[in-house]
PDB file of N, CA and C in Angstrom:
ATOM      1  N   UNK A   1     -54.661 133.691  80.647  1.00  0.00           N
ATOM      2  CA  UNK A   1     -55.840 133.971  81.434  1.00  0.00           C
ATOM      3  C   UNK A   1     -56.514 132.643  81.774  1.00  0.00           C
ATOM      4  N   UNK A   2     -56.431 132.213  83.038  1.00  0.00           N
ATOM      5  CA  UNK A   2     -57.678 130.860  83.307  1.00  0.00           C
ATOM      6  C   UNK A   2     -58.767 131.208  83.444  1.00  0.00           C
ATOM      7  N   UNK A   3     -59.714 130.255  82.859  1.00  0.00           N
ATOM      8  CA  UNK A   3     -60.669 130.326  82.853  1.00  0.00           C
ATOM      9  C   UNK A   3     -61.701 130.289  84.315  1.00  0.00           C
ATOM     10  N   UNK A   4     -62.339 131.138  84.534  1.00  0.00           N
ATOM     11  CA  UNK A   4     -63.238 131.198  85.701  1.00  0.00           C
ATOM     12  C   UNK A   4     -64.772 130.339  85.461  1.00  0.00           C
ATOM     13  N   UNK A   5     -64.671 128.900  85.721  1.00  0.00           N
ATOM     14  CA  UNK A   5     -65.592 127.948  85.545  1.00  0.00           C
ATOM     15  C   UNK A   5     -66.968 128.866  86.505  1.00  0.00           C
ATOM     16  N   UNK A   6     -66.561 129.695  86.809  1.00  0.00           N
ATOM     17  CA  UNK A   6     -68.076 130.164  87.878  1.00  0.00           C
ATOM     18  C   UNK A   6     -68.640 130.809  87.615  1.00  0.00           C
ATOM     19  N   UNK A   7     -67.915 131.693  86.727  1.00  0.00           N
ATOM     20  CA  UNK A   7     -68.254 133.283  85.471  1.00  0.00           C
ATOM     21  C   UNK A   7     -68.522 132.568  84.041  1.00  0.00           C
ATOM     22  N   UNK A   8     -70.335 133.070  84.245  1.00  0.00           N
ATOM     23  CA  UNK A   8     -70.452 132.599  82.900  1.00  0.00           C
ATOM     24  C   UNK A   8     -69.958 133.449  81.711  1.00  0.00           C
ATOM     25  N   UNK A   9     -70.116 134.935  82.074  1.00  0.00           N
ATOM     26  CA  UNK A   9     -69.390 135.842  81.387  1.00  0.00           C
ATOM     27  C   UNK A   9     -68.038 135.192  80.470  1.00  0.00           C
ATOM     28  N   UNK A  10     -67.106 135.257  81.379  1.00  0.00           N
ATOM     29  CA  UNK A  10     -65.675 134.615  81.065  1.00  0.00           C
ATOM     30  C   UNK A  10     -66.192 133.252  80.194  1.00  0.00           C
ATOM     31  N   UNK A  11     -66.639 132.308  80.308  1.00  0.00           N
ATOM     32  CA  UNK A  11     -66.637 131.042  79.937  1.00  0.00           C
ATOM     33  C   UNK A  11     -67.462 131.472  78.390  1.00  0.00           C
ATOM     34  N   UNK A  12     -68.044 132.116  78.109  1.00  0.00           N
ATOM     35  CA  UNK A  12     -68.762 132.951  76.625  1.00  0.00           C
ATOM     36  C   UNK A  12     -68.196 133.631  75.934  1.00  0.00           C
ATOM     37  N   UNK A  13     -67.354 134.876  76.457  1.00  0.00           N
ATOM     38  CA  UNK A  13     -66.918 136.009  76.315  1.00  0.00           C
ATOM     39  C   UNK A  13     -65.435 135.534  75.911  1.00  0.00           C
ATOM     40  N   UNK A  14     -64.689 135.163  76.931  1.00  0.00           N
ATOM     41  CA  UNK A  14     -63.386 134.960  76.531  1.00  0.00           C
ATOM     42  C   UNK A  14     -62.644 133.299  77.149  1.00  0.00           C
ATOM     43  N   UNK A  15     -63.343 132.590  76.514  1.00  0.00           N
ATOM     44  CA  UNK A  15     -62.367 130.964  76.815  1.00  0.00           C
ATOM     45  C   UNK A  15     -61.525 131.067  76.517  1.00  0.00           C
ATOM     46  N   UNK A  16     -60.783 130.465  77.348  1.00  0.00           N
ATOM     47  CA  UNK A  16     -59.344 129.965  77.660  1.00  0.00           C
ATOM     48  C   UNK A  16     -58.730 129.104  76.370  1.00  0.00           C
ATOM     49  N   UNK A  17     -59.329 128.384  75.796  1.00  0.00           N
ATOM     50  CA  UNK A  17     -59.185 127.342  74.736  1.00  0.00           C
ATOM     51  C   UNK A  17     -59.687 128.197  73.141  1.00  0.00           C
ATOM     52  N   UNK A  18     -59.763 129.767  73.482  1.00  0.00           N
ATOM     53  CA  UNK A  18     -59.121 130.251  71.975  1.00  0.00           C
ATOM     54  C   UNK A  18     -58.749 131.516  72.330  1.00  0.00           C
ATOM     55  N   UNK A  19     -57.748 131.411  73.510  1.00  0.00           N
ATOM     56  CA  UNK A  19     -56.785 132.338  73.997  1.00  0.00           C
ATOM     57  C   UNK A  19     -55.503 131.809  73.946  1.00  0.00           C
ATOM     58  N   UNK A  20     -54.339 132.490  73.508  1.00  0.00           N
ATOM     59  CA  UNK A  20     -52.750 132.381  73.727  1.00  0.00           C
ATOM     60  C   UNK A  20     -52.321 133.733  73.685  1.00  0.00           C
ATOM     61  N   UNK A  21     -51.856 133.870  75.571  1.00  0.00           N
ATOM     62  CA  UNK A  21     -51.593 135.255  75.656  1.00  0.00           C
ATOM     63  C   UNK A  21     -52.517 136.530  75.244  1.00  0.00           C
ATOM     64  N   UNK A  22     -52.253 137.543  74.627  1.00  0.00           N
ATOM     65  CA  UNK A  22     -52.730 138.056  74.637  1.00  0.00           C
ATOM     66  C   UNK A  22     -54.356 138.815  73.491  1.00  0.00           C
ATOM     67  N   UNK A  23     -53.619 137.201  72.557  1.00  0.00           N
ATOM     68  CA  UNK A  23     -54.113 137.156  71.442  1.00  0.00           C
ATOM     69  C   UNK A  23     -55.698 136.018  71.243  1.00  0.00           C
ATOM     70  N   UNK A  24     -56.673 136.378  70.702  1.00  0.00           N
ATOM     71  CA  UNK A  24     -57.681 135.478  70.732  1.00  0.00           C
ATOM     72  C   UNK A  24     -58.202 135.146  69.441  1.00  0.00           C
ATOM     73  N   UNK A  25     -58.432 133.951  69.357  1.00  0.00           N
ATOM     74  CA  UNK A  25     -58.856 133.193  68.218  1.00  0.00           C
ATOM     75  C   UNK A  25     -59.926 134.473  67.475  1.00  0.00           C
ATOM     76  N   UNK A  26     -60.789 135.246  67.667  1.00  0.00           N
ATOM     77  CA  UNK A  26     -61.605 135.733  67.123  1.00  0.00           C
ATOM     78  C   UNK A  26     -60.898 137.233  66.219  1.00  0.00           C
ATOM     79  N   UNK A  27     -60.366 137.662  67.130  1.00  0.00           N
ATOM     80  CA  UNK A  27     -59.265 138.661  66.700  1.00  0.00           C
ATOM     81  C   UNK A  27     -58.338 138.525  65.306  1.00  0.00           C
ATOM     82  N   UNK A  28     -58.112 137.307  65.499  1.00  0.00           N
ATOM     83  CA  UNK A  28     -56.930 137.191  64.269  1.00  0.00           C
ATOM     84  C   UNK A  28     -58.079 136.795  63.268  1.00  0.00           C
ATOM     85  N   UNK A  29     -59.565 136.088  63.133  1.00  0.00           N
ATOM     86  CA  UNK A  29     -60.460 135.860  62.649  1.00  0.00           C
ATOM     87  C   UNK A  29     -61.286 137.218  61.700  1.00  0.00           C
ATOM     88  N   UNK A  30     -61.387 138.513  62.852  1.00  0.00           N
ATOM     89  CA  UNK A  30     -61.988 139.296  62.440  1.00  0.00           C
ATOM     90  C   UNK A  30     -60.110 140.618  61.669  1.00  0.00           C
ATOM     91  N   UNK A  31     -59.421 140.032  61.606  1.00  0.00           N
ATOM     92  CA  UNK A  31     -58.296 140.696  61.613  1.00  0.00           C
ATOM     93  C   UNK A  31     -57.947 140.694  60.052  1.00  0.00           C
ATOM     94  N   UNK A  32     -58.417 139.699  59.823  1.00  0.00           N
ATOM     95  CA  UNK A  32     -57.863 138.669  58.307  1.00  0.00           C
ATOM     96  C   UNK A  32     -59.521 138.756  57.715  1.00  0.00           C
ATOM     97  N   UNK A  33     -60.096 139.293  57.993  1.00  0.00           N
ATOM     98  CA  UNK A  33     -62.025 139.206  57.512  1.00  0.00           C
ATOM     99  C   UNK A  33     -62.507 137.946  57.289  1.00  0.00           C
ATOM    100  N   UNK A  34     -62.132 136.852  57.709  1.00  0.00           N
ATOM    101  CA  UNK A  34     -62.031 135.542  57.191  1.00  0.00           C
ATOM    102  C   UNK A  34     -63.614 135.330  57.276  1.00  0.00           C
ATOM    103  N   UNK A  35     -64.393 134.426  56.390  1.00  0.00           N
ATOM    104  CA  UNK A  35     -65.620 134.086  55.926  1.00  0.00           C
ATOM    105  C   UNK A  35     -65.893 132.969  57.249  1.00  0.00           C
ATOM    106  N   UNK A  36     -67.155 132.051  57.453  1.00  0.00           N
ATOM    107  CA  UNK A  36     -67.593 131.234  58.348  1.00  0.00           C
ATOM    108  C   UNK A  36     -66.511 130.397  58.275  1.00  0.00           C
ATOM    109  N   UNK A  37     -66.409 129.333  57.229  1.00  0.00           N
ATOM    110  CA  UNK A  37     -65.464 128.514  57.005  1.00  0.00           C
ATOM    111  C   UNK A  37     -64.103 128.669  57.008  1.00  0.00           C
ATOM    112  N   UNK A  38     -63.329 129.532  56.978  1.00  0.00           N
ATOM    113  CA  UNK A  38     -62.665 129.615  57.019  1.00  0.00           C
ATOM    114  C   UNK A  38     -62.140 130.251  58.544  1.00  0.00           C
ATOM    115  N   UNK A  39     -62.800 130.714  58.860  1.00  0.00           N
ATOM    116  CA  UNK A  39     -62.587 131.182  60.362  1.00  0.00           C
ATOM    117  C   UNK A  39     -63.032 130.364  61.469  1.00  0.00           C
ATOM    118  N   UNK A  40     -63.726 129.066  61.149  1.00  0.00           N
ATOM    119  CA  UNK A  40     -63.853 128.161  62.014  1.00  0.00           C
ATOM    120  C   UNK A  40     -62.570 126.971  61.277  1.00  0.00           C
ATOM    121  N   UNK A  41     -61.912 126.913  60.122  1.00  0.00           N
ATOM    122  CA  UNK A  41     -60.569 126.569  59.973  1.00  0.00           C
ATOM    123  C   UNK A  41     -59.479 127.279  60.947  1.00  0.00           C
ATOM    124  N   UNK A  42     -59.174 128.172  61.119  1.00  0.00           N
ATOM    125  CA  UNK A  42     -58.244 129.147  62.050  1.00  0.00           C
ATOM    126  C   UNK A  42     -58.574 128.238  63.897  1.00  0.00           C
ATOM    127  N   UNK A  43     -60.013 128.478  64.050  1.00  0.00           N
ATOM    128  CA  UNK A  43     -60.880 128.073  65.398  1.00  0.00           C
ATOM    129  C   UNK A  43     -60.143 126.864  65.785  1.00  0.00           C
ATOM    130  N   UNK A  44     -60.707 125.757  65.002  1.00  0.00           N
ATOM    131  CA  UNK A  44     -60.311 124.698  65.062  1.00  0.00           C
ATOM    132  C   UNK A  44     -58.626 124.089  65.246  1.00  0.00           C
ATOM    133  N   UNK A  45     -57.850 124.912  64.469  1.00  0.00           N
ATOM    134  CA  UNK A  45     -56.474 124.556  64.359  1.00  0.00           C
ATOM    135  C   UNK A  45     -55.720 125.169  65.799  1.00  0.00           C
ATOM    136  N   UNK A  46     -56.207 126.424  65.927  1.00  0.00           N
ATOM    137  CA  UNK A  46     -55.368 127.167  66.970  1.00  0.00           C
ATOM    138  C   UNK A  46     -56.358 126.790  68.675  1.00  0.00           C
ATOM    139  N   UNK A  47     -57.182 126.057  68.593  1.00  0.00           N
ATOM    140  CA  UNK A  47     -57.642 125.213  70.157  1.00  0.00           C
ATOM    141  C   UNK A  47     -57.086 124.079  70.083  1.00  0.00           C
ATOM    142  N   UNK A  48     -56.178 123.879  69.220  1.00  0.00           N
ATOM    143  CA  UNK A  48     -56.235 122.111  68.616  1.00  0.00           C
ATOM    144  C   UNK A  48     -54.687 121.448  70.071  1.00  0.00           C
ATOM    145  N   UNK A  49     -55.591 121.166  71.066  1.00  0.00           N
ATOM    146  CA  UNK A  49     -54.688 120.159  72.552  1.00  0.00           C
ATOM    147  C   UNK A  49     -55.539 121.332  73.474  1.00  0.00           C
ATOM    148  N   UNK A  50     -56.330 122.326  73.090  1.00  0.00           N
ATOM    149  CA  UNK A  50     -56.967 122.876  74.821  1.00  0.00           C
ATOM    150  C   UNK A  50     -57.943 122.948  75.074  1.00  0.00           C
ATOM    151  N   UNK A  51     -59.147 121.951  74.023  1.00  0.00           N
ATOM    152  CA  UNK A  51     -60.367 121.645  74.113  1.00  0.00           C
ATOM    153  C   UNK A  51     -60.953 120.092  74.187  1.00  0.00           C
ATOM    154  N   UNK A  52     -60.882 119.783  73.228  1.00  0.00           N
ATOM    155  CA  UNK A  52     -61.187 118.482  72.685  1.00  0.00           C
ATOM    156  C   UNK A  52     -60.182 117.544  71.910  1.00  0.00           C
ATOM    157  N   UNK A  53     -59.448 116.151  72.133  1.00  0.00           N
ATOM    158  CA  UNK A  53     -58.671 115.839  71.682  1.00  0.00           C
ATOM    159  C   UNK A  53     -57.995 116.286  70.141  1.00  0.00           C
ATOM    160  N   UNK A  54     -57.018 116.383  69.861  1.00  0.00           N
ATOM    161  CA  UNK A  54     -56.049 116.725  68.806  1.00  0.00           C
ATOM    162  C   UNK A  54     -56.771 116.348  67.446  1.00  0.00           C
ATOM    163  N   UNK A  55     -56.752 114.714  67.076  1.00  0.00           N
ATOM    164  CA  UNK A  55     -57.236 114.116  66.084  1.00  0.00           C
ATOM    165  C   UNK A  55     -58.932 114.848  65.809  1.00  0.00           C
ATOM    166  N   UNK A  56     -59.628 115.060  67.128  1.00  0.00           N
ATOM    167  CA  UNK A  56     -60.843 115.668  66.521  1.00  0.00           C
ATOM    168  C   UNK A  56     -61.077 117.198  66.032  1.00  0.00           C
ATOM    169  N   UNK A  57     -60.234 118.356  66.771  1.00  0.00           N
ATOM    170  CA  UNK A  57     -60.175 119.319  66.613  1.00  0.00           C
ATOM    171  C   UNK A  57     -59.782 119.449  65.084  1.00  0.00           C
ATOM    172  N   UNK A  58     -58.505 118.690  64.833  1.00  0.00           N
ATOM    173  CA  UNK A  58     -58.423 118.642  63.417  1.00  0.00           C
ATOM    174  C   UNK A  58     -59.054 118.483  62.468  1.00  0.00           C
ATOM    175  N   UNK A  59     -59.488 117.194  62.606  1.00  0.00           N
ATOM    176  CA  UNK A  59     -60.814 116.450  61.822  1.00  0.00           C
ATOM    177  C   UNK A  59     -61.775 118.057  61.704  1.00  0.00           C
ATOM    178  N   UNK A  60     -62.252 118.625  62.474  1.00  0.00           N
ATOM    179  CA  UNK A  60     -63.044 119.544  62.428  1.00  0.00           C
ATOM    180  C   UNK A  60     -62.734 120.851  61.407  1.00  0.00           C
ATOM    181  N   UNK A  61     -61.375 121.152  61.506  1.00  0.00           N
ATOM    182  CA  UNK A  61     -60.780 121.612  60.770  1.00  0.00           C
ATOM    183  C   UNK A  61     -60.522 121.532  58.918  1.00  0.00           C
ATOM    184  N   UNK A  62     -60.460 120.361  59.167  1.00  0.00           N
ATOM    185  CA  UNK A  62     -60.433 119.746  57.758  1.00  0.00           C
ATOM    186  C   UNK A  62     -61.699 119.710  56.833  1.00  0.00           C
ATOM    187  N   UNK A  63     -62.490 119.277  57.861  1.00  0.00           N
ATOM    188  CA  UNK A  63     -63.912 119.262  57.038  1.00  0.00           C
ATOM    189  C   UNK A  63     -64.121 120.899  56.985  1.00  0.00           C
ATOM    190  N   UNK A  64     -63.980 121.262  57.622  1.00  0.00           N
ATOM    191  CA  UNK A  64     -64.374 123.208  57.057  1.00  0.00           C
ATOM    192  C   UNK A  64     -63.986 123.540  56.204  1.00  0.00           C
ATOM    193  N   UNK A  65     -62.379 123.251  55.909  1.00  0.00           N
ATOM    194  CA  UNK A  65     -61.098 123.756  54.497  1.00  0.00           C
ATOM    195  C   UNK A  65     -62.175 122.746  53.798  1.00  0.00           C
ATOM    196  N   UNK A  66     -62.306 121.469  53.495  1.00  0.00           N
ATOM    197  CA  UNK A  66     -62.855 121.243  52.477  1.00  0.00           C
ATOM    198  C   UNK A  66     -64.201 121.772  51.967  1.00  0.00           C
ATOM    199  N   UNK A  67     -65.270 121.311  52.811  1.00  0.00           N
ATOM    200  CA  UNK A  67     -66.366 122.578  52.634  1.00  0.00           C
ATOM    201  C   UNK A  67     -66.220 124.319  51.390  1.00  0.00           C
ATOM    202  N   UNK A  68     -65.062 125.021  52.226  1.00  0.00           N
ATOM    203  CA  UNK A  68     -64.873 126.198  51.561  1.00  0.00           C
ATOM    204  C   UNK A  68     -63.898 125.853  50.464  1.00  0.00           C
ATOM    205  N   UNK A  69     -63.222 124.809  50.024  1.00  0.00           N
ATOM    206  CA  UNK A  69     -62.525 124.498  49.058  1.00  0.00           C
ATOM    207  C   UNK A  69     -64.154 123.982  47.796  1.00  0.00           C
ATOM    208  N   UNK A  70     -64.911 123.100  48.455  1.00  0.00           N
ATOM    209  CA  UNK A  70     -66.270 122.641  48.009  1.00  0.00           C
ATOM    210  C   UNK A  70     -67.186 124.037  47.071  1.00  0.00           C
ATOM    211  N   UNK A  71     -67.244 125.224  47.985  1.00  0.00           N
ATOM    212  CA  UNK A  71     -67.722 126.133  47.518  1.00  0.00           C
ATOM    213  C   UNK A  71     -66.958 126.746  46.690  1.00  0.00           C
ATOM    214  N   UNK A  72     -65.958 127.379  46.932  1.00  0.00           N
ATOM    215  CA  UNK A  72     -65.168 127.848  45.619  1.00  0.00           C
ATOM    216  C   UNK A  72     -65.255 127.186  44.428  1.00  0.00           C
ATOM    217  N   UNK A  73     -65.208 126.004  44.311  1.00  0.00           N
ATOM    218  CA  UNK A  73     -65.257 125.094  43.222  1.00  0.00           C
ATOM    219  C   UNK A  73     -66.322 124.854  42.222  1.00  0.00           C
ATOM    220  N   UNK A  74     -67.623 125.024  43.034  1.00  0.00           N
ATOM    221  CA  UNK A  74     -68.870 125.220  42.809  1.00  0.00           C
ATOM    222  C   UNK A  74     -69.155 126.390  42.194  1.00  0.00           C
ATOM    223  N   UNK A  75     -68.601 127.865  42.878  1.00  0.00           N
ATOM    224  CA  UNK A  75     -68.863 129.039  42.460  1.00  0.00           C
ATOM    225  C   UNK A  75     -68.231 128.955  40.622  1.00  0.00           C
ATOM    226  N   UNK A  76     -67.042 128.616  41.064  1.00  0.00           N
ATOM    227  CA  UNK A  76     -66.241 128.677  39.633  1.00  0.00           C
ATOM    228  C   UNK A  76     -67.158 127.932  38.111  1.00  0.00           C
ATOM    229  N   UNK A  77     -67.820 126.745  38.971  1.00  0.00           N
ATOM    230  CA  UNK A  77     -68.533 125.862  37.569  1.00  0.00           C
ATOM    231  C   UNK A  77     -69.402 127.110  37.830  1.00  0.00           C
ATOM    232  N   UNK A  78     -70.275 127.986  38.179  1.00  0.00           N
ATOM    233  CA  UNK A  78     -71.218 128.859  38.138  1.00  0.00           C
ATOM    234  C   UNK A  78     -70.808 129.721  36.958  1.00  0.00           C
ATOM    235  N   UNK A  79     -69.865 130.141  36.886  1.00  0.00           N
ATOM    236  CA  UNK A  79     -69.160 131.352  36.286  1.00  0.00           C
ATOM    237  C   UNK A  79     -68.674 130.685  35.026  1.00  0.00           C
ATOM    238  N   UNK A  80     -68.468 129.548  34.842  1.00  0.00           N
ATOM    239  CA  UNK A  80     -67.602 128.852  34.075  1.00  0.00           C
ATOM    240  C   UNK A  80     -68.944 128.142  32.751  1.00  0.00           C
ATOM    241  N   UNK A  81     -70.098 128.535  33.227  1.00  0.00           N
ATOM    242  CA  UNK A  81     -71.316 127.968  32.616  1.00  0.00           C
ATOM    243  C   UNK A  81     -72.087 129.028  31.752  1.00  0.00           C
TER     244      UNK A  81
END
């Protein structure tokens, strides 16, 4: 689906840059129940060459997995105390 730069609808609703075919980044997000962090891990990896260069999309990526790796870790000393 290309994106219709004139439809703000389209450009909100359904970008092009977390679409492949028929499938959309949010879908497989709400599919898997995935938490903030972790579903902006998914975001990040699967736009990663149709938004914003490669190295940053990643980068973006990474810092989220760590973040929710950060919290788990945290929760555990909670429980662990």
């Amino acid at each position: 689906m290309e994106e219709d730069k004139h439809n703000p609808t389209e450009q909100v609703e359904h970008p092009t840059h977390y679409q492949s075919g028929k499938i959309e980044v949010i879908d497989i997000i709400d599919e898997f129940n995935l938490d903030f962090s972790l579903g902006n891990v998914i975001k990040y990896v699967l736009r990663c060459g149709k938004k914003d260069d490669d190295v940053t999309e990643l980068k973006k990526a990474m810092w989220y997995l760590k973040h929710k790796i950060e919290l788990i870790l945290k929760e555990k000393n909670k429980e662990g105390s």
